[in-house]
Protein backbone atom coordinates (compact mmCIF):
# COMPACT_ATOMS: atom_id res chain seq x y z
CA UNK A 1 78.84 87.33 99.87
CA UNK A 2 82.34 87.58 98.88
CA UNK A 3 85.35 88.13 100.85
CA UNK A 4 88.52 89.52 100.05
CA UNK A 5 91.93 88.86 101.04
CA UNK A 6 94.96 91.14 100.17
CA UNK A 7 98.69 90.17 100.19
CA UNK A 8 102.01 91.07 99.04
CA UNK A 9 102.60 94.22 101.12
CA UNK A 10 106.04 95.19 102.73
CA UNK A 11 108.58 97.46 102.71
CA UNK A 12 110.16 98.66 99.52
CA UNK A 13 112.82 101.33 98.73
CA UNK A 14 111.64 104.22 96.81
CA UNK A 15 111.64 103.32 92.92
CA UNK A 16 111.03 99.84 93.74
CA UNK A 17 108.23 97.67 92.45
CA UNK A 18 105.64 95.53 94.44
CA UNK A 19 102.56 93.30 93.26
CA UNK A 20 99.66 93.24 95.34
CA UNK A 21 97.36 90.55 95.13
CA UNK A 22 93.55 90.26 96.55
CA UNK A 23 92.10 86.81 96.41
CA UNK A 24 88.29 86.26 96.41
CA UNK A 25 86.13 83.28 98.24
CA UNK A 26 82.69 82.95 98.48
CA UNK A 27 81.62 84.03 95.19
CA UNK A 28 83.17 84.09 91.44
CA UNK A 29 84.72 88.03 90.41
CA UNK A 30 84.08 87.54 86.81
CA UNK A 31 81.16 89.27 86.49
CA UNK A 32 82.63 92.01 89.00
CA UNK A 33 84.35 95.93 88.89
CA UNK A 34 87.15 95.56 91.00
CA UNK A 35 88.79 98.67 92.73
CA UNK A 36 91.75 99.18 94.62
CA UNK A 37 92.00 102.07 97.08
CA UNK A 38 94.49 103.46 99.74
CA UNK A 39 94.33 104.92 102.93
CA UNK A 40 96.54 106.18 105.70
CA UNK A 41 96.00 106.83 109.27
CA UNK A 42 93.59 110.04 109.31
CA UNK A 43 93.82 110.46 105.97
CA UNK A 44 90.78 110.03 103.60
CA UNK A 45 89.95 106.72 101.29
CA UNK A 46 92.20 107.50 97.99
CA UNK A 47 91.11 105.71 94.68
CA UNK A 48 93.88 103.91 93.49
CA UNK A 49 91.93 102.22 90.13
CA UNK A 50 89.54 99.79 88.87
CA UNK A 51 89.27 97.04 86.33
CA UNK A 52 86.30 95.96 84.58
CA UNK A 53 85.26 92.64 84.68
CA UNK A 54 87.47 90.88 81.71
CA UNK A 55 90.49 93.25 82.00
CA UNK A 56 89.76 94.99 78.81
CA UNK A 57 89.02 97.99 80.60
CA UNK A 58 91.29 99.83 83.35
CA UNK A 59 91.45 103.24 84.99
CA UNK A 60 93.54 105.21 87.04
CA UNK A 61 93.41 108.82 88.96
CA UNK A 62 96.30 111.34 88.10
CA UNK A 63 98.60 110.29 90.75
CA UNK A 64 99.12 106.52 89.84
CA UNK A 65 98.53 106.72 86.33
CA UNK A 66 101.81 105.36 84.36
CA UNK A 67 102.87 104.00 87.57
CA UNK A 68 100.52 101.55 89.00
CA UNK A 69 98.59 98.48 86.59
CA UNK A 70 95.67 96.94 87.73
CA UNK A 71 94.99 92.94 85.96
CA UNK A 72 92.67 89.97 86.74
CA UNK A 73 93.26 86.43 86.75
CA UNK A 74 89.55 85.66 86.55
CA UNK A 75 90.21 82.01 86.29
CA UNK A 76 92.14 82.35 89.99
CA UNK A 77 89.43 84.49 90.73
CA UNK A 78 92.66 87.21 92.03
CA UNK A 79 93.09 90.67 90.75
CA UNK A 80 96.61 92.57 91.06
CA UNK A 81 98.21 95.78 91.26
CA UNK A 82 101.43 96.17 90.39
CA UNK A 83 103.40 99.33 92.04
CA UNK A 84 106.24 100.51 90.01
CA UNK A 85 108.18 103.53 90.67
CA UNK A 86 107.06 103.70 94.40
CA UNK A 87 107.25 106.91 96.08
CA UNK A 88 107.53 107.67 99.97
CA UNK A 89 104.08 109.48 99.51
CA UNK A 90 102.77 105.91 97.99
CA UNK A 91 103.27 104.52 102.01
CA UNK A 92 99.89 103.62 103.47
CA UNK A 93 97.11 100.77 103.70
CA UNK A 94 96.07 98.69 100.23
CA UNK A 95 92.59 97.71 99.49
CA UNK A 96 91.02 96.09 97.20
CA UNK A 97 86.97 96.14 96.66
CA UNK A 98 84.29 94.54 94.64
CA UNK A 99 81.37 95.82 93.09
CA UNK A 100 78.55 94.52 90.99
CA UNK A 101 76.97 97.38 89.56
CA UNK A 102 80.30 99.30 89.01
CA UNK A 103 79.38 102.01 91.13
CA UNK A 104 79.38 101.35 94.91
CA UNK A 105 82.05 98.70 96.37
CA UNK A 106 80.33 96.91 99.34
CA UNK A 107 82.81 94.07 99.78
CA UNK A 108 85.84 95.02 101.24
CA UNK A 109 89.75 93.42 101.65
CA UNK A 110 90.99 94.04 105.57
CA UNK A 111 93.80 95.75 103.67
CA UNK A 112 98.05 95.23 103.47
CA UNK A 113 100.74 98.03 104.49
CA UNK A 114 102.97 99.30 101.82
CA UNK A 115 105.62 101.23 103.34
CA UNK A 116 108.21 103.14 100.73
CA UNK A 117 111.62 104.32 102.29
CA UNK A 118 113.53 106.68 101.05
């Protein structure tokens, strides 16, 4: 079992930057596809990225892509996404997610706001 913990959610200006962080217990990520996602009140899940296991490998949709960088700190068993650029449109709820067979993510974060003001 693993569980997730997000952090480093607030309130940013739009352009700003913000670093999200989701911290694992209960079981090592190294071996793990991690995935961030996004969703609003009402709104469907968004994919926001994922990272393979060692880093080397990232990807992003359309709509973060140049903007938002997903890492790993395997050895702090933490993986990050850092926001640049933020948009008003980029306000909503943060997950992150783990998966072991890179395809489903059954482990889930509880999530952290990211508001963007214009």
């Amino acid at each position: 079992q693993v569980q997730l913990v997000e952090s480093g959610g607030g309130l940013v200006q739009a352009g700003g930057s913000l670093r999200l962080s989701c911290a694992a217990s209960g079981r090592t990520l190294r071996s793990m596809v991690m995935g961030w996602f996004r969703q609003g009140a009402g709104k469907e899940r968004e994919f926001v990225g994922r990272i393979n296991w060692n880093g080397e490998n990232t990807y992003y949709p359309d709509s973060v892509k140049g903007r938002f960088t997903i890492s790993r700190d395997n050895a702090k068993n933490t993986v990050y996404l850092q926001m640049n650029s933020l948009k008003p449109e980029d306000t909503t709820v943060y997950y992150c997610a783990a998966s072991i067979d890179g395809g489903s993510f059954p482990y889930w974060g509880q999530g952290t706001q990211v508001t963007v003001f214009s």
